[in-house]
N, C-alpha and C. Protein backbone atom coordinates (compact mmCIF):
# COMPACT_ATOMS: atom_id res chain seq x y z
N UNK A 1 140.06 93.46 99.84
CA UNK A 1 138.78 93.37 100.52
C UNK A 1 137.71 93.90 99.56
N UNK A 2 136.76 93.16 99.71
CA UNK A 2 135.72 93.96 98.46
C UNK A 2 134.86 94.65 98.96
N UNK A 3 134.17 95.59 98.19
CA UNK A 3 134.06 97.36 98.21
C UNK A 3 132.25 96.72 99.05
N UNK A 4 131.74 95.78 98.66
CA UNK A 4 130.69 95.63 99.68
C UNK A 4 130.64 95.28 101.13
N UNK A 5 132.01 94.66 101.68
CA UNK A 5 132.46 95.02 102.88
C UNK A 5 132.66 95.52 103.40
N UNK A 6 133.62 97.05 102.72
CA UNK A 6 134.16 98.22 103.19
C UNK A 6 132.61 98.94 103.73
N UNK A 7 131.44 98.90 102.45
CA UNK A 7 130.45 99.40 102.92
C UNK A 7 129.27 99.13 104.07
N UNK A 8 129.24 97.76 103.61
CA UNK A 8 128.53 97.30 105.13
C UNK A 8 129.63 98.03 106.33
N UNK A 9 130.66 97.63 106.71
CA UNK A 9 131.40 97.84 107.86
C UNK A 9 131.27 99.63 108.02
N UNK A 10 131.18 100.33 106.65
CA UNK A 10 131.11 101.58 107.15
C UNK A 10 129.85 102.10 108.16
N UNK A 11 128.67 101.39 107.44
CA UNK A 11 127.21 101.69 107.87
C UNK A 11 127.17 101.56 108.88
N UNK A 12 128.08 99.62 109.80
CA UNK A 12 128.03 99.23 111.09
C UNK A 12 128.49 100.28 111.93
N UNK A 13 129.61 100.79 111.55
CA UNK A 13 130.32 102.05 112.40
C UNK A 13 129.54 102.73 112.60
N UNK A 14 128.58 103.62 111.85
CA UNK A 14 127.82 104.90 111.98
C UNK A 14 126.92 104.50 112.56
N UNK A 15 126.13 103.37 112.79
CA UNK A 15 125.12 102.58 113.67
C UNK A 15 125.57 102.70 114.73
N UNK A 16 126.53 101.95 115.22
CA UNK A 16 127.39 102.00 116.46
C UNK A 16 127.58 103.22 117.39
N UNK A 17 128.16 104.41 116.23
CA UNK A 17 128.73 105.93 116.96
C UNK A 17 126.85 106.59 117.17
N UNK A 18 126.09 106.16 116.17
CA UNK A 18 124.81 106.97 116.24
C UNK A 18 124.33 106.18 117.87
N UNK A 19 124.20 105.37 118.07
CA UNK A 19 123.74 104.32 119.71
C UNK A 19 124.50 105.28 120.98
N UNK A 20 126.26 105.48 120.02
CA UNK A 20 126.61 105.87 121.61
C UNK A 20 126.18 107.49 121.61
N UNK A 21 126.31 108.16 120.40
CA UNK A 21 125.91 109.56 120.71
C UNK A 21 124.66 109.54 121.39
N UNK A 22 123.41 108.87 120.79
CA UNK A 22 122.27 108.62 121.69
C UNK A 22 121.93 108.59 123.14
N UNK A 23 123.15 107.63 123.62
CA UNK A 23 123.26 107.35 125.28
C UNK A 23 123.93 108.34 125.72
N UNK A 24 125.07 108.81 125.21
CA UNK A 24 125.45 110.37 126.00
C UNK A 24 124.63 111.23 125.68
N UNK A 25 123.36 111.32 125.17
CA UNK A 25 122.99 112.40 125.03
C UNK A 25 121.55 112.07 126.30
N UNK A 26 121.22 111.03 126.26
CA UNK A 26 120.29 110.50 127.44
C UNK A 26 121.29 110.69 128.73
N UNK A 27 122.24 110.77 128.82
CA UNK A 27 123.08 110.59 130.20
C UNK A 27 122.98 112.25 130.88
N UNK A 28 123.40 113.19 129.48
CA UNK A 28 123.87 114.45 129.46
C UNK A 28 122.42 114.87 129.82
N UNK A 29 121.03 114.64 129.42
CA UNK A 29 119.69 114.84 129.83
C UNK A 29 119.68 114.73 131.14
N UNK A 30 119.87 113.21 131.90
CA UNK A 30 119.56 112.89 133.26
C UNK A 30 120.42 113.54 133.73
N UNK A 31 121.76 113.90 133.67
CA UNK A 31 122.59 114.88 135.20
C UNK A 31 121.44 116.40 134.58
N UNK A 32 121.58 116.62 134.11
CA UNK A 32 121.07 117.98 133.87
C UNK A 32 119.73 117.94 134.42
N UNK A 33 118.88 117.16 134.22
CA UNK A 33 117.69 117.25 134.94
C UNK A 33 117.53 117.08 137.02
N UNK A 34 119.11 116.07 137.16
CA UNK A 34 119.00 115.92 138.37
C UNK A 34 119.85 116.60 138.94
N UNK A 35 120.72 117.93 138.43
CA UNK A 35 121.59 118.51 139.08
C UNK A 35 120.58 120.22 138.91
N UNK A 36 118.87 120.31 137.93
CA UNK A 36 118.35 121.33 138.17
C UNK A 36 117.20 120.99 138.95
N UNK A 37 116.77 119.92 139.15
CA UNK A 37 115.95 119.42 139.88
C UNK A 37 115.85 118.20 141.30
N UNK A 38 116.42 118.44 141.99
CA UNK A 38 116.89 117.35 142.90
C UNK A 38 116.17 116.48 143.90
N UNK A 39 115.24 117.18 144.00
CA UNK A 39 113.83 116.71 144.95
C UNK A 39 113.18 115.50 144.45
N UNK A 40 113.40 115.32 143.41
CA UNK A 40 112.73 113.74 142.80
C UNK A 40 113.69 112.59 143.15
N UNK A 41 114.79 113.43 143.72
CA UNK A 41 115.69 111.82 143.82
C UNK A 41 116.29 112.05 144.72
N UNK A 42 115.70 112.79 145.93
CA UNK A 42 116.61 112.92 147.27
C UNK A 42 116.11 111.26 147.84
N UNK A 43 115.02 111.03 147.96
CA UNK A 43 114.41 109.58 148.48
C UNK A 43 115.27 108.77 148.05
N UNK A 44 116.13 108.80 147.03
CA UNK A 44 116.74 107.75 146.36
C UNK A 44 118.46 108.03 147.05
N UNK A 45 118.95 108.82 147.37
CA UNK A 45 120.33 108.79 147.64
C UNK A 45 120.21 109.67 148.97
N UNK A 46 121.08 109.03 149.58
CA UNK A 46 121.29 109.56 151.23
C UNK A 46 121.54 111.06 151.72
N UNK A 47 122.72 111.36 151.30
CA UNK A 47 123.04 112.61 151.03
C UNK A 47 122.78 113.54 150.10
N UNK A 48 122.76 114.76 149.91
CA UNK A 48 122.91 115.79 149.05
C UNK A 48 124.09 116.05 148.02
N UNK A 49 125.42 115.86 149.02
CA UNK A 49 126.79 115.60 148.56
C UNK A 49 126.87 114.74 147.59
N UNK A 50 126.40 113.88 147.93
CA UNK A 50 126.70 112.33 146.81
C UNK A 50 125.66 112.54 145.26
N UNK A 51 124.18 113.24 145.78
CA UNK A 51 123.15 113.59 144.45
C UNK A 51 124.29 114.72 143.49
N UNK A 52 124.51 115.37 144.41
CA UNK A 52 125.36 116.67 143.53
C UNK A 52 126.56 115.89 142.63
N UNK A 53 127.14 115.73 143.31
CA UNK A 53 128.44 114.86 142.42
C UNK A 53 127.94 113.93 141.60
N UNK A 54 127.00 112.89 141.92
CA UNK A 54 126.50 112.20 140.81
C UNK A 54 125.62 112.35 139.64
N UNK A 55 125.31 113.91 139.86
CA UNK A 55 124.88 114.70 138.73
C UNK A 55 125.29 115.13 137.56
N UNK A 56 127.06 115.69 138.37
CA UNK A 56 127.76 116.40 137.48
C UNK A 56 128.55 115.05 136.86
N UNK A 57 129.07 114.10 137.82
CA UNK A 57 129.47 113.51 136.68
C UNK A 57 128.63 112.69 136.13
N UNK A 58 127.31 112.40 135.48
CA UNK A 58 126.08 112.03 134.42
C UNK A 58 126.45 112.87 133.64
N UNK A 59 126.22 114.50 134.16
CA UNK A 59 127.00 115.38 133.06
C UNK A 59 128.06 115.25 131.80
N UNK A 60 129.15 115.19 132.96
CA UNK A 60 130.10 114.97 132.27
C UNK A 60 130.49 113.74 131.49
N UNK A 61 130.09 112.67 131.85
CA UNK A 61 130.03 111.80 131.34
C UNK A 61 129.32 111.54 129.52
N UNK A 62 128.32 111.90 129.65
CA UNK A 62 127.16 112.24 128.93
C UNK A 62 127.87 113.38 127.81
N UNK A 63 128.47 113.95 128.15
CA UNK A 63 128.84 115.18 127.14
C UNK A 63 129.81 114.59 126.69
N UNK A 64 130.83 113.72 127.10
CA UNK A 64 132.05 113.00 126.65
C UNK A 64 131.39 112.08 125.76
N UNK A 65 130.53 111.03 125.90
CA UNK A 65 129.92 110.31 125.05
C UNK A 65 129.50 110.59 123.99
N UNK A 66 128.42 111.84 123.86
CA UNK A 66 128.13 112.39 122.76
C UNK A 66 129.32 113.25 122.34
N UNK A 67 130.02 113.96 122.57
CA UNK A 67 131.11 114.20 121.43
C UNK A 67 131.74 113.52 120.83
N UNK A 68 132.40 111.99 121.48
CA UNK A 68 133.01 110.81 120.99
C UNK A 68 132.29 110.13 119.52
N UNK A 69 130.52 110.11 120.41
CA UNK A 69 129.76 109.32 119.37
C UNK A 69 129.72 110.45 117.57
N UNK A 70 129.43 111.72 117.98
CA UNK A 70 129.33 112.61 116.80
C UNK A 70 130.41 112.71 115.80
N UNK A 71 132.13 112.09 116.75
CA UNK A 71 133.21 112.51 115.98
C UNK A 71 133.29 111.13 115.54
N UNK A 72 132.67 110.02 115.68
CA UNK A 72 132.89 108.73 115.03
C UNK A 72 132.02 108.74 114.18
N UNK A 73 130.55 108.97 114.33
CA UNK A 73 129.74 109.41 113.04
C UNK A 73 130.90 110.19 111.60
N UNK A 74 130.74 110.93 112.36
CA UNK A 74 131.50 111.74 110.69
C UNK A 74 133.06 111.41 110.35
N UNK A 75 133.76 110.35 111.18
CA UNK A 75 134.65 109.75 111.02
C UNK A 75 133.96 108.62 109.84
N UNK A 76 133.23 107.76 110.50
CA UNK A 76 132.62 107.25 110.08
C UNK A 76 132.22 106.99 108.13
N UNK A 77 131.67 107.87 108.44
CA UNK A 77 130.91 109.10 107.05
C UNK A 77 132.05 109.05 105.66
N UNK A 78 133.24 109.73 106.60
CA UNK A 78 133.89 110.73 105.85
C UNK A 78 135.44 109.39 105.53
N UNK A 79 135.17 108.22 106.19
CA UNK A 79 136.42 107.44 106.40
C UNK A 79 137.46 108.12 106.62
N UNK A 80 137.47 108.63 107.89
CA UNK A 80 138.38 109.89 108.07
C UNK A 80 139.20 108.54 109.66
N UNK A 81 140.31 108.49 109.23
CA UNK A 81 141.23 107.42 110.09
C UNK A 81 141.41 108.37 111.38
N UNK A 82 141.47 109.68 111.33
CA UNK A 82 142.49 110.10 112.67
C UNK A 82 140.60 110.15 113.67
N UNK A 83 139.81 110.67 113.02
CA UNK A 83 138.48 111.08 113.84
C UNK A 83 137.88 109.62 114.44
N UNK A 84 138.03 108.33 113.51
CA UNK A 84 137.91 107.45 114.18
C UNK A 84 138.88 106.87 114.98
N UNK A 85 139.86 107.29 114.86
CA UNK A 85 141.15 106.74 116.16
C UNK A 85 140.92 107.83 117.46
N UNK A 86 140.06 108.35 117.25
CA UNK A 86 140.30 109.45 118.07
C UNK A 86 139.12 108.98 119.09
């Protein structure tokens, strides 16, 4: 395979992991804003029960994304096989 492939495809990767760290980190923003602030989006969901839970998991969600996206970045980076299998 030639070495200007390997490099484009590396760059595509780190593009890719940089998008998803981005969106978990926008996800990990919105539960956090709607699990400290809830009054902006009671109008929007019926219950309290259901805002709460759908907070934490934005949360959690969001924090899973951005660690995934950061460890494929420097997988990425580093052509490190196990961080991008991971």
């Amino acid at each position: 395979v030639p070495m200007g492939v390997l490099s484009c495809m590396k760059y595509l990767m780190f593009i890719f992991n940089v998008l998803v760290f981005a969106g978990g980190t926008c996800l990990a923003g919105m539960g956090v804003w709607v699990a400290v602030d809830p009054a902006d989006f009671q109008d929007l969901v019926a219950t309290r029960a259901m805002l709460r839970a759908g907070a934490w998991l934005l949360l959690a969600v969001g924090i899973a994304l951005t660690l995934l996206g950061f460890l494929g970045c420097c997988g990425a980076l580093c052509r490190s096989r196990p961080l991008l299998l991971l």
